[in-house]
C-alpha atoms as a PDB file:
ATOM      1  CA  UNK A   1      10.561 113.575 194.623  1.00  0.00           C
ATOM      2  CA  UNK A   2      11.418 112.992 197.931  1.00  0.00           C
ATOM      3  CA  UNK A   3      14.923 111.409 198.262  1.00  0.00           C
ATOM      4  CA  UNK A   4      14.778 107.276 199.047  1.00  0.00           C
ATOM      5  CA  UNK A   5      16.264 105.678 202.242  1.00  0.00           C
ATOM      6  CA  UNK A   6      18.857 102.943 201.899  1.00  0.00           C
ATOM      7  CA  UNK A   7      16.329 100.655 203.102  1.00  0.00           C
ATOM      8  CA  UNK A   8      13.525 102.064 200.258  1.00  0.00           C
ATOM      9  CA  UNK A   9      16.502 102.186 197.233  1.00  0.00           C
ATOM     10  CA  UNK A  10      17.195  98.108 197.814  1.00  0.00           C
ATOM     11  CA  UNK A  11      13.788  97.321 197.861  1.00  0.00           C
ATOM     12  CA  UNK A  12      13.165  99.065 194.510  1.00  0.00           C
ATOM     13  CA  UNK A  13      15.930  97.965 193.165  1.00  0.00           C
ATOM     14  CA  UNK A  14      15.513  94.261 194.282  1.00  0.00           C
ATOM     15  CA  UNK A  15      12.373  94.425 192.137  1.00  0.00           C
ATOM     16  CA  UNK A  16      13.357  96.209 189.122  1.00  0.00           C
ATOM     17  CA  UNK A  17      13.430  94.079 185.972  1.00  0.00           C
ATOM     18  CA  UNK A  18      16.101  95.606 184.084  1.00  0.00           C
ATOM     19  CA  UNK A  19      16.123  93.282 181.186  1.00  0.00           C
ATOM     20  CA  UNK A  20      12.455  94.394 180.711  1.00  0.00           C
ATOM     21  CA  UNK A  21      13.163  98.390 181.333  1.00  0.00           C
ATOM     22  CA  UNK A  22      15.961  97.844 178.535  1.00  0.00           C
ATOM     23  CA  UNK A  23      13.864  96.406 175.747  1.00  0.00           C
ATOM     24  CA  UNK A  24      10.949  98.676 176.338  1.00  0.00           C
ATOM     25  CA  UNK A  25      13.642 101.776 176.048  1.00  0.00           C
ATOM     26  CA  UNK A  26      14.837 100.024 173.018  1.00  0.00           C
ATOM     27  CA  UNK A  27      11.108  99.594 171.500  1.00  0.00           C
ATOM     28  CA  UNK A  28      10.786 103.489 172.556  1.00  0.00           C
ATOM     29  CA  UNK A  29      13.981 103.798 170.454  1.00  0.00           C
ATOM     30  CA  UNK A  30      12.986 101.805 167.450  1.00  0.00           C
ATOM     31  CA  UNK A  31       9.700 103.995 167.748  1.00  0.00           C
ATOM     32  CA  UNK A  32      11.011 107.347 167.665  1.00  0.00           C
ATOM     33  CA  UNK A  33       9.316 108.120 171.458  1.00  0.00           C
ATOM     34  CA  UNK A  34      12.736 110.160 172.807  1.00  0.00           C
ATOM     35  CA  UNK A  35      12.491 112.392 175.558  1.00  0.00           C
ATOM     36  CA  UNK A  36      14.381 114.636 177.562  1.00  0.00           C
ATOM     37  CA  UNK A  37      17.352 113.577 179.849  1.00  0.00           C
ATOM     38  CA  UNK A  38      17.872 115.253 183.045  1.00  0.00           C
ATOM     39  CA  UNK A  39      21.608 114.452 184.569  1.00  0.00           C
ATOM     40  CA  UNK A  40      22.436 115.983 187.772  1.00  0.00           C
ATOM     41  CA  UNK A  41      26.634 116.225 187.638  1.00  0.00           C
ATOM     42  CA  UNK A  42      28.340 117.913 190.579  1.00  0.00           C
ATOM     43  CA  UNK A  43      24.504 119.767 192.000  1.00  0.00           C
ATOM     44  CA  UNK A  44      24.041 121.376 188.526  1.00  0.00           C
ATOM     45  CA  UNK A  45      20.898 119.978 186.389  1.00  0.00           C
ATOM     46  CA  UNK A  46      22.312 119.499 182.963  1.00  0.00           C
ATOM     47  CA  UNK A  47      19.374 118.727 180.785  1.00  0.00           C
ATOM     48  CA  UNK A  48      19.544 118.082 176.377  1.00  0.00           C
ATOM     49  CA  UNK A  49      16.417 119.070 174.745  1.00  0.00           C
ATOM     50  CA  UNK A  50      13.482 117.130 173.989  1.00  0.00           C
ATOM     51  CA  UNK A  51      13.926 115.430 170.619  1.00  0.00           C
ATOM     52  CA  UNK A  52      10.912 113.821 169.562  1.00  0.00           C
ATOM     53  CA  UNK A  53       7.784 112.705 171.670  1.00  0.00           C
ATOM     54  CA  UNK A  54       4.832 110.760 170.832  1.00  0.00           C
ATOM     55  CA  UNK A  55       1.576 111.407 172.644  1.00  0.00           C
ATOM     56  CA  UNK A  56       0.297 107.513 173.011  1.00  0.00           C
END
């Protein structure tokens, strides 16, 4: 993914609706649909294993 210009990351995030991303991740919880977490700390890709995953 090609990385976002100032300009491009506060238009996204100027739309986001976070109350709506946080209830569907909560549903997803509730639902046992868990996936894998990528975190990228210090340039290293630290990633935890896939837990469960639904196919929907």
């Amino acid at each position: 993914m090609p990385r976002l210009t100032d300009e491009q990351l506060q238009r996204r995030a100027a739309e986001r609706d976070l109350n709506a991303e946080i209830l569907e991740a909560i549903d997803d919880l509730e639902a046992g649909r868990i996936g894998r977490v990528s975190i990228i700390l210090n340039g290293q890709v630290i990633e935890s294993p896939v837990t469960k995953l639904s196919a929907e």
